[in-house]
Protein backbone atom coordinates (compact mmCIF):
# COMPACT_ATOMS: atom_id res chain seq x y z
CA UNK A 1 -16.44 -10.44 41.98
CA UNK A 2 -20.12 -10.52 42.69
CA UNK A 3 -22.32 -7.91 43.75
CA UNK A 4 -24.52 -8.67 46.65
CA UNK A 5 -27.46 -6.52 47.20
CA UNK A 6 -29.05 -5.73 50.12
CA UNK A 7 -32.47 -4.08 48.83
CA UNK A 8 -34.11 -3.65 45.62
CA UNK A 9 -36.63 -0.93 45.07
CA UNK A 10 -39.61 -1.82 43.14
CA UNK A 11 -40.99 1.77 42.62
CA UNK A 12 -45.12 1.43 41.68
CA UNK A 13 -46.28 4.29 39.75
CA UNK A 14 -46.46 6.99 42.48
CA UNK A 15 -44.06 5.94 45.07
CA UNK A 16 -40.72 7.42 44.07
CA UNK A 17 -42.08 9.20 40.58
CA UNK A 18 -45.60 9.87 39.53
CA UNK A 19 -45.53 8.96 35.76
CA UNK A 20 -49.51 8.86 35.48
CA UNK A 21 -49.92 11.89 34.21
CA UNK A 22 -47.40 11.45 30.96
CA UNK A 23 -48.97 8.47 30.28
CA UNK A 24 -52.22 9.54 30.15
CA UNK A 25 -50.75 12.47 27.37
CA UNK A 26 -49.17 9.90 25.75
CA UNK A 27 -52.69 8.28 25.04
CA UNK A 28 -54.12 11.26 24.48
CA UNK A 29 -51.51 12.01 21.60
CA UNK A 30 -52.21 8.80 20.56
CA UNK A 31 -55.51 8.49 20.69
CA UNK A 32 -55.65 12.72 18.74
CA UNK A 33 -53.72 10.36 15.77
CA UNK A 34 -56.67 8.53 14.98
CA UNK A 35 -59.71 11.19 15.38
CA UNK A 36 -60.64 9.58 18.62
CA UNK A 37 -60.34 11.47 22.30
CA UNK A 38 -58.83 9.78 25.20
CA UNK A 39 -60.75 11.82 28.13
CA UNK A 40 -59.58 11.83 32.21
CA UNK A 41 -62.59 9.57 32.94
CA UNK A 42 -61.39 7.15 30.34
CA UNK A 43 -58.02 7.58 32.31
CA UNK A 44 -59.39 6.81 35.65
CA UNK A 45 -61.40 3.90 35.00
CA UNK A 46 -58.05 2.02 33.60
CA UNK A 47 -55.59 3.28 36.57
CA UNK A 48 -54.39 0.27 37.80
CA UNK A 49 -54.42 -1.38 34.58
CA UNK A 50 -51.38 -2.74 32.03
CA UNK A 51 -51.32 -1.08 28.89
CA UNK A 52 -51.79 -4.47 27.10
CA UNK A 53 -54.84 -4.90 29.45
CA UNK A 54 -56.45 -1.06 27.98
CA UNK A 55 -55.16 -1.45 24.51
CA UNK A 56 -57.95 -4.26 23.47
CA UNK A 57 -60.67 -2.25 25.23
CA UNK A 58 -59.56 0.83 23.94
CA UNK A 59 -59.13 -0.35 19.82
CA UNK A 60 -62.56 -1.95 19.69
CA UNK A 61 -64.54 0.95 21.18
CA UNK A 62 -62.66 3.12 19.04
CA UNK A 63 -62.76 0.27 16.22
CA UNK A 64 -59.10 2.01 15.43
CA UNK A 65 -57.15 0.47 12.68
CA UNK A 66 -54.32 -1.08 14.09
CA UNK A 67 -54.35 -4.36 16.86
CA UNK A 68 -53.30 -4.15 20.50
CA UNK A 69 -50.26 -5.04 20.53
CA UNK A 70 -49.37 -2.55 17.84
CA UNK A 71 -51.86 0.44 20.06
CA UNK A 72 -48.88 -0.33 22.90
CA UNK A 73 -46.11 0.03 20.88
CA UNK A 74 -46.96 3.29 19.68
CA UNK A 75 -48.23 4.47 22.72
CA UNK A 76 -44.50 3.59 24.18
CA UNK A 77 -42.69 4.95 21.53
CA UNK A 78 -44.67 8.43 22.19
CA UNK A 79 -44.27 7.87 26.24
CA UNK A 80 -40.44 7.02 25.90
CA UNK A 81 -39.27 9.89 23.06
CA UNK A 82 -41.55 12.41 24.60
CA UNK A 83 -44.21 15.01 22.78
């Protein structure tokens, strides 16, 4: 038997749960890994943004050792298993 649904929520960061602010610790941890600071002005001028969007931006001012794609997926693993 099928389900039929009669809404879907899409939650944006903010709506139902403000996330923001673990994310933003999660690049900071991050970011403390490789000698490099990830500040709350840094933060605001990428709200809004996908992480594979700040990770590019973020590596090659930093010129940190590791590629984008790589930047997300340890910024993820620290945002999903917490600090």
């Amino acid at each position: 038997m099928r389900t039929k649904f009669k809404a879907i929520i899409f939650d944006m960061d903010g709506v139902l749960i403000d996330s923001e602010p673990l994310h933003f610790r999660a690049y900071e941890e991050l970011m403390n890994c490789y000698d490099a600071r990830f500040t709350e002005e840094m933060n605001n001028q990428f709200l809004g943004m996908k992480d594979s969007e700040i990770a590019p931006l973020i590596v090659e001012e930093h010129k940190l050792p590791l590629s984008p794609d790589l930047f997300v997926k340890e910024k993820d693993n620290i945002f999903h298993t917490g600090f």
